[in-house]
N, C-alpha and C. Protein backbone atom coordinates (compact mmCIF):
# COMPACT_ATOMS: atom_id res chain seq x y z
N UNK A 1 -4.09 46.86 31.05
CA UNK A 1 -4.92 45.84 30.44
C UNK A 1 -6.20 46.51 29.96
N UNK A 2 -6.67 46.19 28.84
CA UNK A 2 -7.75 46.70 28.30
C UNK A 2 -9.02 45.61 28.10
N UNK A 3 -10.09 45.86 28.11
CA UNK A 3 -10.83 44.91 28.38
C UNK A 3 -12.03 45.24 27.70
N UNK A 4 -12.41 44.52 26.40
CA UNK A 4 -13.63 44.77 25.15
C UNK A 4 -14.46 43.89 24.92
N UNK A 5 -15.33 44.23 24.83
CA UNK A 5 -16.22 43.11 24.18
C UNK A 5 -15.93 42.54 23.10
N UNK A 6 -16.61 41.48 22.42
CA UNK A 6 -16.31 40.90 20.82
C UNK A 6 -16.14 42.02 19.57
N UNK A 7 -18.07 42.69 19.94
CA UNK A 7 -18.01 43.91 18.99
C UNK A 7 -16.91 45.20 18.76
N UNK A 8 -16.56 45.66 20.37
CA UNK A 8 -15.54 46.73 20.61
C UNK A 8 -14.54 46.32 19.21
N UNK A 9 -14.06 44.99 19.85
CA UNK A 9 -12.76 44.79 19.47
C UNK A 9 -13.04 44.00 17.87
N UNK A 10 -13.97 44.01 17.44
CA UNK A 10 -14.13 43.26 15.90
C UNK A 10 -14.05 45.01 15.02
N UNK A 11 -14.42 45.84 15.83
CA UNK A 11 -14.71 47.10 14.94
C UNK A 11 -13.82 47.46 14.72
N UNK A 12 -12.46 47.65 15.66
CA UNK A 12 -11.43 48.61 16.00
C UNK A 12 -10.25 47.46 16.22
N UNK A 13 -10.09 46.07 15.33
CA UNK A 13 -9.51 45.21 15.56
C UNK A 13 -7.95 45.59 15.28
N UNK A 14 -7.72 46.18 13.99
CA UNK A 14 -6.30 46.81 13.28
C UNK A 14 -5.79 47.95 14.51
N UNK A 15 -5.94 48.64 15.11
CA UNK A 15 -5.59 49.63 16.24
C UNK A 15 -5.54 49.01 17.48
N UNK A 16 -6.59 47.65 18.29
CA UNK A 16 -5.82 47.28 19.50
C UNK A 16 -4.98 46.52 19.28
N UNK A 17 -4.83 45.90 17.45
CA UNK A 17 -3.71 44.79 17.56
C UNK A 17 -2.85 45.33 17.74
N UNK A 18 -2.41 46.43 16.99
CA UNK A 18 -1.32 47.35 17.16
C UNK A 18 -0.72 48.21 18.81
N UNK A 19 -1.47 48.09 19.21
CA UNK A 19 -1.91 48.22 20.66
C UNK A 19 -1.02 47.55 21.34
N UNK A 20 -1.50 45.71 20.99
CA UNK A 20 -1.00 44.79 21.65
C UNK A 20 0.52 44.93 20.99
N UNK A 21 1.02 45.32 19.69
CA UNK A 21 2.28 44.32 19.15
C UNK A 21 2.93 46.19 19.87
N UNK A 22 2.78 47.16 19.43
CA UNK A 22 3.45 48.52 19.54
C UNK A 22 3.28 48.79 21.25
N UNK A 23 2.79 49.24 21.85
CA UNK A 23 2.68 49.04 23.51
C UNK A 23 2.53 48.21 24.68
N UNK A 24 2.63 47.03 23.73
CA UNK A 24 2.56 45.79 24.73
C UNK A 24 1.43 45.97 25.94
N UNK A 25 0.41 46.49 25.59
CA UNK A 25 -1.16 46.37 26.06
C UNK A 25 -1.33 44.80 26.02
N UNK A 26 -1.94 44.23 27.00
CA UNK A 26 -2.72 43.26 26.90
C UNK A 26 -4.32 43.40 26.41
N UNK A 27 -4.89 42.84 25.29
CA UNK A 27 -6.50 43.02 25.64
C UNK A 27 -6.83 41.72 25.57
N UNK A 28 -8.23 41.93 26.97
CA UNK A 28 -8.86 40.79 27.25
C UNK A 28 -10.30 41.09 26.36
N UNK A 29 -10.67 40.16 25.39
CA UNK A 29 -11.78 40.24 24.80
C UNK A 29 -12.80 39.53 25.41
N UNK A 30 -13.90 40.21 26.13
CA UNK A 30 -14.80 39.24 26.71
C UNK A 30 -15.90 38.75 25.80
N UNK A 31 -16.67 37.48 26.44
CA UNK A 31 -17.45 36.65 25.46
C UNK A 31 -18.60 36.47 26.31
N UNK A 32 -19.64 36.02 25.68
CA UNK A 32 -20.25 35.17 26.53
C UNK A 32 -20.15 34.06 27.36
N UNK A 33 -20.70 33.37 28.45
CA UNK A 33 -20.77 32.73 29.19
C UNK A 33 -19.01 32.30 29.36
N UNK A 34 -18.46 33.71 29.65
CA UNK A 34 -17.26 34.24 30.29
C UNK A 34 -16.15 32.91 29.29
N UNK A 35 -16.16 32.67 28.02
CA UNK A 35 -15.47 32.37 27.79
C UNK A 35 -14.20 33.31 27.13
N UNK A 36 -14.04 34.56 28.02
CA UNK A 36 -13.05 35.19 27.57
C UNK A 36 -11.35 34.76 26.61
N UNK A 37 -11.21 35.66 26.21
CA UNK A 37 -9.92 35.79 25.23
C UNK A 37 -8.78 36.88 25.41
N UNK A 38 -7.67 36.22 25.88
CA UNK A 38 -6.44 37.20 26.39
C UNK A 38 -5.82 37.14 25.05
N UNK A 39 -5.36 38.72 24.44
CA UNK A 39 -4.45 38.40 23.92
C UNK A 39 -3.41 39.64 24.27
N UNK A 40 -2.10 38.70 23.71
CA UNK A 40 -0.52 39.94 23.99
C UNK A 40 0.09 39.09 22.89
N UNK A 41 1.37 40.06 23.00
CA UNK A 41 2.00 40.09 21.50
C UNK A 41 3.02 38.66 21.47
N UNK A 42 3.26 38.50 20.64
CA UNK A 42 3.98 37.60 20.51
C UNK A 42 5.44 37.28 21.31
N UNK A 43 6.44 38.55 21.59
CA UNK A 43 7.24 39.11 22.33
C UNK A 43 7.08 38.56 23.95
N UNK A 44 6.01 39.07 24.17
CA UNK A 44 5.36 38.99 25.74
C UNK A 44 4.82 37.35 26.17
N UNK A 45 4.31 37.00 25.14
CA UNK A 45 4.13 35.28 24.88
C UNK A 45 5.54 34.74 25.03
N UNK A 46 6.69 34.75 24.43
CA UNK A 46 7.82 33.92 24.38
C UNK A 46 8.51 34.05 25.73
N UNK A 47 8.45 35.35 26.01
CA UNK A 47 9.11 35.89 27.58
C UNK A 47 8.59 35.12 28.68
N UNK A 48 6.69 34.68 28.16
CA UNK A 48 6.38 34.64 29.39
C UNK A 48 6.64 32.97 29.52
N UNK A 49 6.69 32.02 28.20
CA UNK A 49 7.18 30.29 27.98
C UNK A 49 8.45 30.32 28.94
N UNK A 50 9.31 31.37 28.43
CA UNK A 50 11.30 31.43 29.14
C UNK A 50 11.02 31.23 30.52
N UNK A 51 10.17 32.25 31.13
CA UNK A 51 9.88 32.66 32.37
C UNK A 51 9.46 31.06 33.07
N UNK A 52 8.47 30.73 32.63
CA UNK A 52 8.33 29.62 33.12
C UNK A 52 8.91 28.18 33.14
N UNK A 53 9.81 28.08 31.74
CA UNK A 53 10.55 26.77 31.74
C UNK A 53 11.60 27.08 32.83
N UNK A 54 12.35 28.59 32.85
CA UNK A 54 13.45 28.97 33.84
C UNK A 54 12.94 28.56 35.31
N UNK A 55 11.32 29.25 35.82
CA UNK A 55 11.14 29.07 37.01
C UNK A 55 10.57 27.74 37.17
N UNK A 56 10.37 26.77 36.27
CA UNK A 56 9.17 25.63 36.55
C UNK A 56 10.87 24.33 36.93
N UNK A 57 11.37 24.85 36.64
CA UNK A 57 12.74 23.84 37.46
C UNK A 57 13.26 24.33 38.17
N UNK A 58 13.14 23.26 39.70
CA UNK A 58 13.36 23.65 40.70
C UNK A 58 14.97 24.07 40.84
N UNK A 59 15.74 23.34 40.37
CA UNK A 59 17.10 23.98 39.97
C UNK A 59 17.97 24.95 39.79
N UNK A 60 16.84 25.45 38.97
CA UNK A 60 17.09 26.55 38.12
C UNK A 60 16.36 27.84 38.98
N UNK A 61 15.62 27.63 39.68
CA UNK A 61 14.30 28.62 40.39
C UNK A 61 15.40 28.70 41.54
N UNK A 62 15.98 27.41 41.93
CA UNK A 62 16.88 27.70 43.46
C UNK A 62 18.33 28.54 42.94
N UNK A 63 18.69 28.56 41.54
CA UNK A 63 19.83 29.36 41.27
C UNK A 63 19.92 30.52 40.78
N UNK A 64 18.57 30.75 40.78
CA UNK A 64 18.01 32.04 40.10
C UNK A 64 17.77 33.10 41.44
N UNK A 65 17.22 32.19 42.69
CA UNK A 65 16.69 32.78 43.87
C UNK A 65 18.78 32.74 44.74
N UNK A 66 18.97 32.32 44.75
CA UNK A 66 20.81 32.51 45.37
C UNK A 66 21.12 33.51 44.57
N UNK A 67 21.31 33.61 43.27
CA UNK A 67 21.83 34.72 42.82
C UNK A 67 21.21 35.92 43.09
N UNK A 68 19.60 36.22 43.34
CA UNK A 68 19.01 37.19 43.57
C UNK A 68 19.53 37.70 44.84
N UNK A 69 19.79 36.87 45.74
CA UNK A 69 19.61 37.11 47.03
C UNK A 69 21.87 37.69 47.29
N UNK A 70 22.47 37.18 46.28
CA UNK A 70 23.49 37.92 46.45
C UNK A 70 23.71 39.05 45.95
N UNK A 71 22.53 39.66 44.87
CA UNK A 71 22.89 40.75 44.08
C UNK A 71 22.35 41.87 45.55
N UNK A 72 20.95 41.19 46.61
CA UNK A 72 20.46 42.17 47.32
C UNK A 72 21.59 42.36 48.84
N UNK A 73 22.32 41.41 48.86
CA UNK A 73 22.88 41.43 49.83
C UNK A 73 24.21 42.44 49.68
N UNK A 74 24.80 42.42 48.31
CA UNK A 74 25.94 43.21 48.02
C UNK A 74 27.28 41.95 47.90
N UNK A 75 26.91 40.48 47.78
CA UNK A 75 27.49 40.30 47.87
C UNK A 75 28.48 39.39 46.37
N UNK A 76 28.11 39.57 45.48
CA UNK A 76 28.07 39.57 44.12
C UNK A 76 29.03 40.09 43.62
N UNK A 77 29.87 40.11 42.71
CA UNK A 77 31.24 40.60 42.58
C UNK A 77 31.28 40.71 40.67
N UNK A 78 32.10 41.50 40.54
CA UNK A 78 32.02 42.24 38.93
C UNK A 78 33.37 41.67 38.84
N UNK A 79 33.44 41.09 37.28
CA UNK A 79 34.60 40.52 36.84
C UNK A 79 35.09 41.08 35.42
N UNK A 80 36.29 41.72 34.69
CA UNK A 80 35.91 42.07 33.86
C UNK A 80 35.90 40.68 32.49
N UNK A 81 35.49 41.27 31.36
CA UNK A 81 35.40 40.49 30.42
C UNK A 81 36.65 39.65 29.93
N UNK A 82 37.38 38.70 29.63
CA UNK A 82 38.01 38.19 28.90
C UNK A 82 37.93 38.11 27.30
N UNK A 83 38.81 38.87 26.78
CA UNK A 83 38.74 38.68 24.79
C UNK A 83 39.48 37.42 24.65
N UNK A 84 39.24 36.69 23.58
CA UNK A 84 39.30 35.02 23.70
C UNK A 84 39.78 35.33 22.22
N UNK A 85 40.70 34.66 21.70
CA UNK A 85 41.24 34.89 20.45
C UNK A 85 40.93 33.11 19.55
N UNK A 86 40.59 33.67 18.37
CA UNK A 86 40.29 32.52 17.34
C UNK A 86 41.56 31.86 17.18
N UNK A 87 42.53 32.20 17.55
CA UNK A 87 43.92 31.01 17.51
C UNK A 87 44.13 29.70 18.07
């Protein structure tokens, strides 16, 4: 995480954007009376919406956490693929 003032980041704006979209850097632009400004790339934004609609249902958070807990246990099993024909 990188962390600039207004000026830093108004001077050298074209290089941390690139920053943010090419290394997936976060920069936090600070402000006055701490009304700071996060930004990340667009990529890292959509991941982080998924992330939360996936974990913000409890459903989905409890089938996400069973499956975790069988991949750590060993108890999870590999199936191979099925080819499915357009007929």
């Amino acid at each position: 995480m990188l962390a600039l003032n207004y000026t830093q980041f108004r001077n050298e704006m074209k290089t941390h954007l690139d920053r943010v979209t090419d290394d997936y850097e976060t920069v936090v632009v600070t402000r006055k009376e701490n009304k700071n400004v996060v930004i990340i790339s667009e990529d890292a934004y959509n991941n982080m919406l998924e992330n939360m609609h996936l974990l913000g249902n409890k459903a989905n958070y409890d089938w996400l956490m069973e499956s975790k807990a069988q991949l750590e246990t060993g108890s999870a099993s590999v199936h191979p693929l099925t080819e499915v024909s357009d007929e």
